[in-house]
PDB file of N, CA and C in Angstrom:
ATOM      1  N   UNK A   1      22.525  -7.036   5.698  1.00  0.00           N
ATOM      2  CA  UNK A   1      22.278  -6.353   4.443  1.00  0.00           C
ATOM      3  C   UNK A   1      21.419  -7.205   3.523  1.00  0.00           C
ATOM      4  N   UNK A   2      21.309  -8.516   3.673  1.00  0.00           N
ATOM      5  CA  UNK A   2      20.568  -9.269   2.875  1.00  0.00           C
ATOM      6  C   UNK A   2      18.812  -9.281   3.084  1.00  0.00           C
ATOM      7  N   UNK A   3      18.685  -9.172   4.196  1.00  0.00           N
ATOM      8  CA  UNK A   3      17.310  -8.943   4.666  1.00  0.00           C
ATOM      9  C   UNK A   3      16.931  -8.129   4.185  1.00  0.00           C
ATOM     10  N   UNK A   4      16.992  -6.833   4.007  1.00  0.00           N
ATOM     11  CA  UNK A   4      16.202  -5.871   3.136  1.00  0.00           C
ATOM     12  C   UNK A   4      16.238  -6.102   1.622  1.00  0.00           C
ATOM     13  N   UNK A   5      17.114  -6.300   1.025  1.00  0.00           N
ATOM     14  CA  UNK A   5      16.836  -7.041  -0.229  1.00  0.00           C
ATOM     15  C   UNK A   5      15.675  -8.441  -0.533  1.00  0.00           C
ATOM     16  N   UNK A   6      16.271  -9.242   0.505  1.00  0.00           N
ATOM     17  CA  UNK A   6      14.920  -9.844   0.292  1.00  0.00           C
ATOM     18  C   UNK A   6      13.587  -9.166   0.454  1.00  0.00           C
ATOM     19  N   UNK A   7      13.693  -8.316   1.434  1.00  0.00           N
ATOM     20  CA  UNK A   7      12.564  -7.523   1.834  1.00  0.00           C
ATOM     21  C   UNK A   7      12.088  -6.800   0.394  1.00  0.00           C
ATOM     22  N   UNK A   8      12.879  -6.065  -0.077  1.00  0.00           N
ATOM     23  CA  UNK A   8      12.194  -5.486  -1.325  1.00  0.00           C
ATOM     24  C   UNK A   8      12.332  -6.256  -2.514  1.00  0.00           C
ATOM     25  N   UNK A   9      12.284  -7.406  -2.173  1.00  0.00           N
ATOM     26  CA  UNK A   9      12.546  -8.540  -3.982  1.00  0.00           C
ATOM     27  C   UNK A   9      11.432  -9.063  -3.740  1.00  0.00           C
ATOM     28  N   UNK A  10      10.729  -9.398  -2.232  1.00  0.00           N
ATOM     29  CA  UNK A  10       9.302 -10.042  -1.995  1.00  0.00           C
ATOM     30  C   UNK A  10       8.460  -8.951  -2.199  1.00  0.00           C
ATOM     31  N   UNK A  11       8.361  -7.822  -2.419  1.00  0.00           N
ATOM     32  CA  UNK A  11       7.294  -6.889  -2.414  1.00  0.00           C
ATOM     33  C   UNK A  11       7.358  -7.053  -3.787  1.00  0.00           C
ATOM     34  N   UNK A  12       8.466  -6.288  -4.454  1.00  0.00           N
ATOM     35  CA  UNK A  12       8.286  -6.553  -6.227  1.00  0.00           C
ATOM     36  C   UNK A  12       7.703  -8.170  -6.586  1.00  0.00           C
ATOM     37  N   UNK A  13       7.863  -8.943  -5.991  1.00  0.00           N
ATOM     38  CA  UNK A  13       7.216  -9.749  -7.017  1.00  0.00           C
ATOM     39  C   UNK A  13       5.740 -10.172  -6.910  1.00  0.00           C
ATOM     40  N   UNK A  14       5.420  -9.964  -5.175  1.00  0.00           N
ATOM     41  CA  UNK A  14       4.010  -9.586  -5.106  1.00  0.00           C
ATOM     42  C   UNK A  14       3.295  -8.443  -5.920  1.00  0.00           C
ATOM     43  N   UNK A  15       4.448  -7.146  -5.690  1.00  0.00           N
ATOM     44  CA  UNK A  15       3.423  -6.448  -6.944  1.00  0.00           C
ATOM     45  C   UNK A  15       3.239  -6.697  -8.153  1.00  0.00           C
ATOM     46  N   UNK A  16       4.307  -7.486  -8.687  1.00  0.00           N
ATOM     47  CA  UNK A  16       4.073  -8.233  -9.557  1.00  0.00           C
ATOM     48  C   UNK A  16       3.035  -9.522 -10.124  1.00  0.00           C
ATOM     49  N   UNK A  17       2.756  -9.856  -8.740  1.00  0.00           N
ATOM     50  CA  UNK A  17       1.688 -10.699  -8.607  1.00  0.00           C
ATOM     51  C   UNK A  17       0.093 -10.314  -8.659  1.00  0.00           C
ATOM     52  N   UNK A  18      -0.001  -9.429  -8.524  1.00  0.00           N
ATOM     53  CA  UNK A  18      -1.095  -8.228  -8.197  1.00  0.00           C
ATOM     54  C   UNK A  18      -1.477  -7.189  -9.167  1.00  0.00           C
ATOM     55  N   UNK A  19      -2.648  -6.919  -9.664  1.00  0.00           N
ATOM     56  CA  UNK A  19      -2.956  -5.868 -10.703  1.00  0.00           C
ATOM     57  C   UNK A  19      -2.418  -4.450 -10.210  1.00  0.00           C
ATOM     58  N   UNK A  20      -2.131  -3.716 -11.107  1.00  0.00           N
ATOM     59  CA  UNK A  20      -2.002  -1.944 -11.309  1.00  0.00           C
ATOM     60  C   UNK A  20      -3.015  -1.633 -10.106  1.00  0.00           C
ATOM     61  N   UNK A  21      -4.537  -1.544 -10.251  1.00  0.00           N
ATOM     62  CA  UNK A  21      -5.370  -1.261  -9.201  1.00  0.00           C
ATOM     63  C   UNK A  21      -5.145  -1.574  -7.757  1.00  0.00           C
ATOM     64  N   UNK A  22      -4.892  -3.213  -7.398  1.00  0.00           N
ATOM     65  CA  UNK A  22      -4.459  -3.458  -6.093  1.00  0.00           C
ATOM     66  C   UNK A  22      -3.321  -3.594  -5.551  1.00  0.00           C
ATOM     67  N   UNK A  23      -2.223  -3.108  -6.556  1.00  0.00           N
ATOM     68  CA  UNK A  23      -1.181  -2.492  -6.200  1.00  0.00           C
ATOM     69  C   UNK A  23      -0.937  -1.215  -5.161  1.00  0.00           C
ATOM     70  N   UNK A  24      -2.146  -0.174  -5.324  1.00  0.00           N
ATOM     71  CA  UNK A  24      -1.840   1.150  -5.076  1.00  0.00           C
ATOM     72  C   UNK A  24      -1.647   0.794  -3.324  1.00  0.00           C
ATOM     73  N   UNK A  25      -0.515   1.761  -3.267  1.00  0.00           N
ATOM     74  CA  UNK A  25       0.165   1.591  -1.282  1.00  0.00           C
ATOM     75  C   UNK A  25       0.701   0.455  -1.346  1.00  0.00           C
ATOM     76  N   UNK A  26       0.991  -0.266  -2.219  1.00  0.00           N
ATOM     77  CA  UNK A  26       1.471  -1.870  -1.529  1.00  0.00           C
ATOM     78  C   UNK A  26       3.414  -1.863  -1.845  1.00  0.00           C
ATOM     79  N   UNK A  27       3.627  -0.661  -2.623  1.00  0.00           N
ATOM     80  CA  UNK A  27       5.325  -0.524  -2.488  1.00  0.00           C
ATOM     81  C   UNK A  27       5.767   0.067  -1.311  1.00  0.00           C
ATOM     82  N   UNK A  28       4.709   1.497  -1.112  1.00  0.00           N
ATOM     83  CA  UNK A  28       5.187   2.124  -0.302  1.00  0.00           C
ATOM     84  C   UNK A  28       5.379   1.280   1.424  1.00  0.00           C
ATOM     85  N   UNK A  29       4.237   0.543   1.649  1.00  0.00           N
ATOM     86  CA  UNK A  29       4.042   0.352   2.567  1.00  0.00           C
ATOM     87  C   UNK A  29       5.358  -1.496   3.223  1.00  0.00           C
ATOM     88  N   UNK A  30       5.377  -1.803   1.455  1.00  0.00           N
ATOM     89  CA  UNK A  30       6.195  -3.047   2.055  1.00  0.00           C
ATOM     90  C   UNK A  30       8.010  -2.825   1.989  1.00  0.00           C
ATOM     91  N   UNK A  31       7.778  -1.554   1.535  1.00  0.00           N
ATOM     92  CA  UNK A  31       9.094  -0.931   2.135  1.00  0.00           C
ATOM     93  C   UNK A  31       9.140  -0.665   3.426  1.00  0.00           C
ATOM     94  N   UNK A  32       8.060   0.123   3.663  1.00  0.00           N
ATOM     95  CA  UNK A  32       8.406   0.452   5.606  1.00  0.00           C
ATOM     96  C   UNK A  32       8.008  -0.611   5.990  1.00  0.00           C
ATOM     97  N   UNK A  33       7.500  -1.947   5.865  1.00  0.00           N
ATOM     98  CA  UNK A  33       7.169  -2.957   6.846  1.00  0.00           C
ATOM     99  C   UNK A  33       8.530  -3.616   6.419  1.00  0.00           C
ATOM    100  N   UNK A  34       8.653  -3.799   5.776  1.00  0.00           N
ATOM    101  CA  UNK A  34      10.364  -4.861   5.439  1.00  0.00           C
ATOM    102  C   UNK A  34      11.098  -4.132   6.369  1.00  0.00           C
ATOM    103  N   UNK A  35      11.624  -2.887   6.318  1.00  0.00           N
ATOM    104  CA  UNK A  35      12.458  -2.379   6.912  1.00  0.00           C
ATOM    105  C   UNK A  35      12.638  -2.750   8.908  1.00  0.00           C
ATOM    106  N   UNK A  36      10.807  -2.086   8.921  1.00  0.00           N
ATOM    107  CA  UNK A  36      10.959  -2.568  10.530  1.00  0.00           C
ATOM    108  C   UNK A  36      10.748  -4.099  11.033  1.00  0.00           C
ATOM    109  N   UNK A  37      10.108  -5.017  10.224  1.00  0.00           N
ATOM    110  CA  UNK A  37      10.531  -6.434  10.797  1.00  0.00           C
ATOM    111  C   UNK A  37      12.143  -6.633  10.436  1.00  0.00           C
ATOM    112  N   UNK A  38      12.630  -6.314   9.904  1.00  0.00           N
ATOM    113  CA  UNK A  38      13.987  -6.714   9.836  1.00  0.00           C
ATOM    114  C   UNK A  38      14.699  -6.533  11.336  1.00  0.00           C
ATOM    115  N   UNK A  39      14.673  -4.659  11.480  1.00  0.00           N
ATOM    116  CA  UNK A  39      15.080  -4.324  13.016  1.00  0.00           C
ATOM    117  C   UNK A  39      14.515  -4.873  13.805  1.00  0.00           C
ATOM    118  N   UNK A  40      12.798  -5.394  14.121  1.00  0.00           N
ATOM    119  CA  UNK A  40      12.337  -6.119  15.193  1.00  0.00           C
ATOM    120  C   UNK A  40      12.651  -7.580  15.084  1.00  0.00           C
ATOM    121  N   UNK A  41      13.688  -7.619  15.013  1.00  0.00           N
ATOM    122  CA  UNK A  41      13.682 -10.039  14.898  1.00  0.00           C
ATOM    123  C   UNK A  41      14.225 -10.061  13.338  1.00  0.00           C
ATOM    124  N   UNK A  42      14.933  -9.113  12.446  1.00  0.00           N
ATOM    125  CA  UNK A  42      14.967 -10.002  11.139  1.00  0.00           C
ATOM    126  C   UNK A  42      13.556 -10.847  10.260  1.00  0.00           C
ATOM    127  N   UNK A  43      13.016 -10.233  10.462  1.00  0.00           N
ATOM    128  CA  UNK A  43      11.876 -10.969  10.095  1.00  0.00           C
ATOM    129  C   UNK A  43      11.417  -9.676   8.560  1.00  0.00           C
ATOM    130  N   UNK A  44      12.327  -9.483   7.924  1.00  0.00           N
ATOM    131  CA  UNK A  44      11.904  -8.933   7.086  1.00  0.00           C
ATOM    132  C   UNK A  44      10.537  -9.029   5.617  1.00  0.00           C
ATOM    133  N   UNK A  45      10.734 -10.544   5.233  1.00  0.00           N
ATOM    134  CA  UNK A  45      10.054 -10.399   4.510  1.00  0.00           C
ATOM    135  C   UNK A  45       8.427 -10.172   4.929  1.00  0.00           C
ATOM    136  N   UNK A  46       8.443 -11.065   6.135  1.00  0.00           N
ATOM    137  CA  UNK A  46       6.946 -10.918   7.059  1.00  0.00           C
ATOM    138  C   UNK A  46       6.419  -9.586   7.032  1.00  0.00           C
ATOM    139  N   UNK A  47       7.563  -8.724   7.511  1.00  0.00           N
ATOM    140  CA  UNK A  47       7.131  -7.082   7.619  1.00  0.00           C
ATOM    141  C   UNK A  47       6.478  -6.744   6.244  1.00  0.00           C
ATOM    142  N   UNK A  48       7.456  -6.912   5.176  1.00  0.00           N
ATOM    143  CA  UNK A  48       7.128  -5.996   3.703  1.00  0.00           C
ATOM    144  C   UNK A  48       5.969  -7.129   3.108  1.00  0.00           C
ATOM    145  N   UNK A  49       5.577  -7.829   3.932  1.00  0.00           N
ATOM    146  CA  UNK A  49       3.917  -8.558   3.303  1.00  0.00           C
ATOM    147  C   UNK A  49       2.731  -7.631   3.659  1.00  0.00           C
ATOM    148  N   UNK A  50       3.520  -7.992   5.538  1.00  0.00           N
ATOM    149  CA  UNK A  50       2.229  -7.213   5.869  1.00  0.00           C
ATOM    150  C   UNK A  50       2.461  -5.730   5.824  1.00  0.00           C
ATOM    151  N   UNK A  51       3.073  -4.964   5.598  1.00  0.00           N
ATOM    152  CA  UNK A  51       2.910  -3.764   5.448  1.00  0.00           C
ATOM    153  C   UNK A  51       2.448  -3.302   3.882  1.00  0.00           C
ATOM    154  N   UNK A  52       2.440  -4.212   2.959  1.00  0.00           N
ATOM    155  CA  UNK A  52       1.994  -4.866   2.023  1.00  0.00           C
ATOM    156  C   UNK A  52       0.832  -4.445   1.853  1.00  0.00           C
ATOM    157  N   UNK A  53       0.178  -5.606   2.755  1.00  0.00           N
ATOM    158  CA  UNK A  53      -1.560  -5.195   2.781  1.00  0.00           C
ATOM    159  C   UNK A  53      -1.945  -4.348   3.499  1.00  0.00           C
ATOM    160  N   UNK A  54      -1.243  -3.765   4.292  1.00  0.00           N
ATOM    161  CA  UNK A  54      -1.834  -2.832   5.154  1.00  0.00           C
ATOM    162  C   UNK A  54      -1.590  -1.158   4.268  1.00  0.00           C
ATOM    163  N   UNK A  55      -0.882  -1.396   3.621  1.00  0.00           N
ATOM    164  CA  UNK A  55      -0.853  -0.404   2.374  1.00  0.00           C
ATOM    165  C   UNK A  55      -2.294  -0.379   1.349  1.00  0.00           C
ATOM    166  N   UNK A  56      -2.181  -1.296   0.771  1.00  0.00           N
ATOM    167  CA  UNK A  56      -3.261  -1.515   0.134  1.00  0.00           C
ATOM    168  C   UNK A  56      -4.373  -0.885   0.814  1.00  0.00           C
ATOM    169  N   UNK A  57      -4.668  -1.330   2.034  1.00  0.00           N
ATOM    170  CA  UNK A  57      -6.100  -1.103   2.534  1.00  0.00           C
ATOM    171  C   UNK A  57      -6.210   0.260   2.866  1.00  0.00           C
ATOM    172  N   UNK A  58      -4.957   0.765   2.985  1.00  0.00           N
ATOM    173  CA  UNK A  58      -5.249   2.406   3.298  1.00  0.00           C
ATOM    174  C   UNK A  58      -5.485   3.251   2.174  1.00  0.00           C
ATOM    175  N   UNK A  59      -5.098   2.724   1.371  1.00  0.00           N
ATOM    176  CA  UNK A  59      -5.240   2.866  -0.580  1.00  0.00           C
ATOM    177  C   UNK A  59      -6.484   2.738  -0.494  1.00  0.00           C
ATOM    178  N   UNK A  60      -6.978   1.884  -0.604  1.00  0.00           N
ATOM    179  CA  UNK A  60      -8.598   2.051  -0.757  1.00  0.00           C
ATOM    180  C   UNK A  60      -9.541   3.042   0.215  1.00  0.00           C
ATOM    181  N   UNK A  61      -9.161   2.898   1.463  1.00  0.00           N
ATOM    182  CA  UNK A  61      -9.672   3.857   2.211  1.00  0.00           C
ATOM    183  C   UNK A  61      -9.551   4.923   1.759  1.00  0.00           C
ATOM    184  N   UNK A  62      -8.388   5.274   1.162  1.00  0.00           N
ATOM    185  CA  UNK A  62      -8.619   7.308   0.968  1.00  0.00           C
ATOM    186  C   UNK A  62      -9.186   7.080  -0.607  1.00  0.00           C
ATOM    187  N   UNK A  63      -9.065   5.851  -1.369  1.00  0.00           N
ATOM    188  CA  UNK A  63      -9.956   6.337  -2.515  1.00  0.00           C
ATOM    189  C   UNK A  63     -11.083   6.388  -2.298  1.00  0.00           C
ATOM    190  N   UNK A  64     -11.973   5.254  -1.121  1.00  0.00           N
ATOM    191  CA  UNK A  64     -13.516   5.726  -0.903  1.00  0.00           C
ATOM    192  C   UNK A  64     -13.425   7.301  -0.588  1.00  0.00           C
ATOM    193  N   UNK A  65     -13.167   7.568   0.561  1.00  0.00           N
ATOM    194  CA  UNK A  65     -12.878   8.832   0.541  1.00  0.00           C
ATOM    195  C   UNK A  65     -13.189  10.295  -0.106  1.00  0.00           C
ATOM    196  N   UNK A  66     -12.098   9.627  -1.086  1.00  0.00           N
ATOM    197  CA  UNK A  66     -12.220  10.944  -2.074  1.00  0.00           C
ATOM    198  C   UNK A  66     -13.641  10.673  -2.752  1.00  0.00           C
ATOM    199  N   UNK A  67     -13.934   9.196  -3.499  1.00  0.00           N
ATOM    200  CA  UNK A  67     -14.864   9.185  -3.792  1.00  0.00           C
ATOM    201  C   UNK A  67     -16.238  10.002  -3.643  1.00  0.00           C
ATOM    202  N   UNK A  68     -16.471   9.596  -2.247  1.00  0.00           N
ATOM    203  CA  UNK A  68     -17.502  10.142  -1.674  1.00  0.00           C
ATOM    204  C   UNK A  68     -18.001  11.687  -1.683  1.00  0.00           C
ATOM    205  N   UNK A  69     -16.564  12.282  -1.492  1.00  0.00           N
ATOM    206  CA  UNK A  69     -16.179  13.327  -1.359  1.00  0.00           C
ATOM    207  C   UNK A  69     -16.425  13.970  -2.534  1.00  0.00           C
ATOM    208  N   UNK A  70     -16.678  13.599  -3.841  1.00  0.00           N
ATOM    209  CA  UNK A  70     -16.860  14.264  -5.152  1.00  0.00           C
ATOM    210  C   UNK A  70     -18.534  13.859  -5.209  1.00  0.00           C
ATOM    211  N   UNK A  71     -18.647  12.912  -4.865  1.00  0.00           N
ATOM    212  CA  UNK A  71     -20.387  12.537  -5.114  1.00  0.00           C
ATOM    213  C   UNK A  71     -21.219  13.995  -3.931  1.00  0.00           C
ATOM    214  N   UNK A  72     -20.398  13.728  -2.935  1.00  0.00           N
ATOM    215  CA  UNK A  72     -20.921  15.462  -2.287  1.00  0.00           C
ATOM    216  C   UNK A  72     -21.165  16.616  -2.825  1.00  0.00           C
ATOM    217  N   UNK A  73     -19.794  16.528  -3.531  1.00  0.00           N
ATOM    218  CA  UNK A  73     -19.743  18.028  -4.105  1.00  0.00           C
ATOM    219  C   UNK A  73     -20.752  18.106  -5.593  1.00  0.00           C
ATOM    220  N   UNK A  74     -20.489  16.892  -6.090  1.00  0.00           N
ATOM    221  CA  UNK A  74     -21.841  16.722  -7.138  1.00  0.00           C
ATOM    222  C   UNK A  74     -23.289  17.096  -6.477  1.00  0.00           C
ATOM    223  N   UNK A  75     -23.802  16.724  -5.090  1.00  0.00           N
ATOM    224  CA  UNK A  75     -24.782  17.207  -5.182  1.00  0.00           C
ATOM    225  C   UNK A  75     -25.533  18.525  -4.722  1.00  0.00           C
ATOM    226  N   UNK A  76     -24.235  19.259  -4.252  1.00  0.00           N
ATOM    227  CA  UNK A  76     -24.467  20.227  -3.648  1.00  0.00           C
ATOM    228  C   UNK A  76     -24.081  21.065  -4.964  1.00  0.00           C
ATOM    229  N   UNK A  77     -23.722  20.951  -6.282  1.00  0.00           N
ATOM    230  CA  UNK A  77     -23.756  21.572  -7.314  1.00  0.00           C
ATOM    231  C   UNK A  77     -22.188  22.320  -7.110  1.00  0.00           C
ATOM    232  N   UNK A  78     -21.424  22.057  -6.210  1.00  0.00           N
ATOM    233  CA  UNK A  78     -19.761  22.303  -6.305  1.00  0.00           C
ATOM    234  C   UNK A  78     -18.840  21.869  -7.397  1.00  0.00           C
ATOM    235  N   UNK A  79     -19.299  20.716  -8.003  1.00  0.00           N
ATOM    236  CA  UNK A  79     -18.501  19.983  -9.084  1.00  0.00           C
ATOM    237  C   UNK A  79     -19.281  20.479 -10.639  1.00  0.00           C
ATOM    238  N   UNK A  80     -20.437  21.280 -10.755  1.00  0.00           N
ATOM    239  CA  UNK A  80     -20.785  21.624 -11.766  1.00  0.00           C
ATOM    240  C   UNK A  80     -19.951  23.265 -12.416  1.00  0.00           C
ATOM    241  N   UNK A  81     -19.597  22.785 -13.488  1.00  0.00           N
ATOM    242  CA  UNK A  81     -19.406  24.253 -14.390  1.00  0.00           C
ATOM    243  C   UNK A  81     -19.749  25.290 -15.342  1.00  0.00           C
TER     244      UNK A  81
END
């Protein structure tokens, strides 16, 4: 039972460590990584790091994404009213 607590006391204070912006995905994701290094080896906090950043980076991926995705519709005159 202690492992997941650590697991989610190391994510809060990394997000804590970390701006609002490069925060985004980094709770969600170092919850599910804490959780499964714990079950694979106890290795919880390892998990909720790296699931950590691997949050993050998918965060940015769907904001390029969308990004892009509005600069489209800007030029095809979809985003005008």
């Amino acid at each position: 039972m202690k492992s997941p607590l650590i697991a989610i006391t190391a994510a809060l204070l990394m997000l804590g460590a970390t701006s609002a912006a490069n925060a985004k995905g980094c709770i969600k994701g170092a919850v599910v990584g804490g959780v499964a290094g714990h079950y694979a080896g106890h290795h919880g906090v390892l998990g909720a790091a790296a699931g950590c950043l691997y949050g993050r980076h998918e965060a940015k991926e769907q904001e390029k994404q969308q990004q892009s995705q509005q600069q489209q519709n800007q030029v095809n005159g979809q985003g005008k009213l």
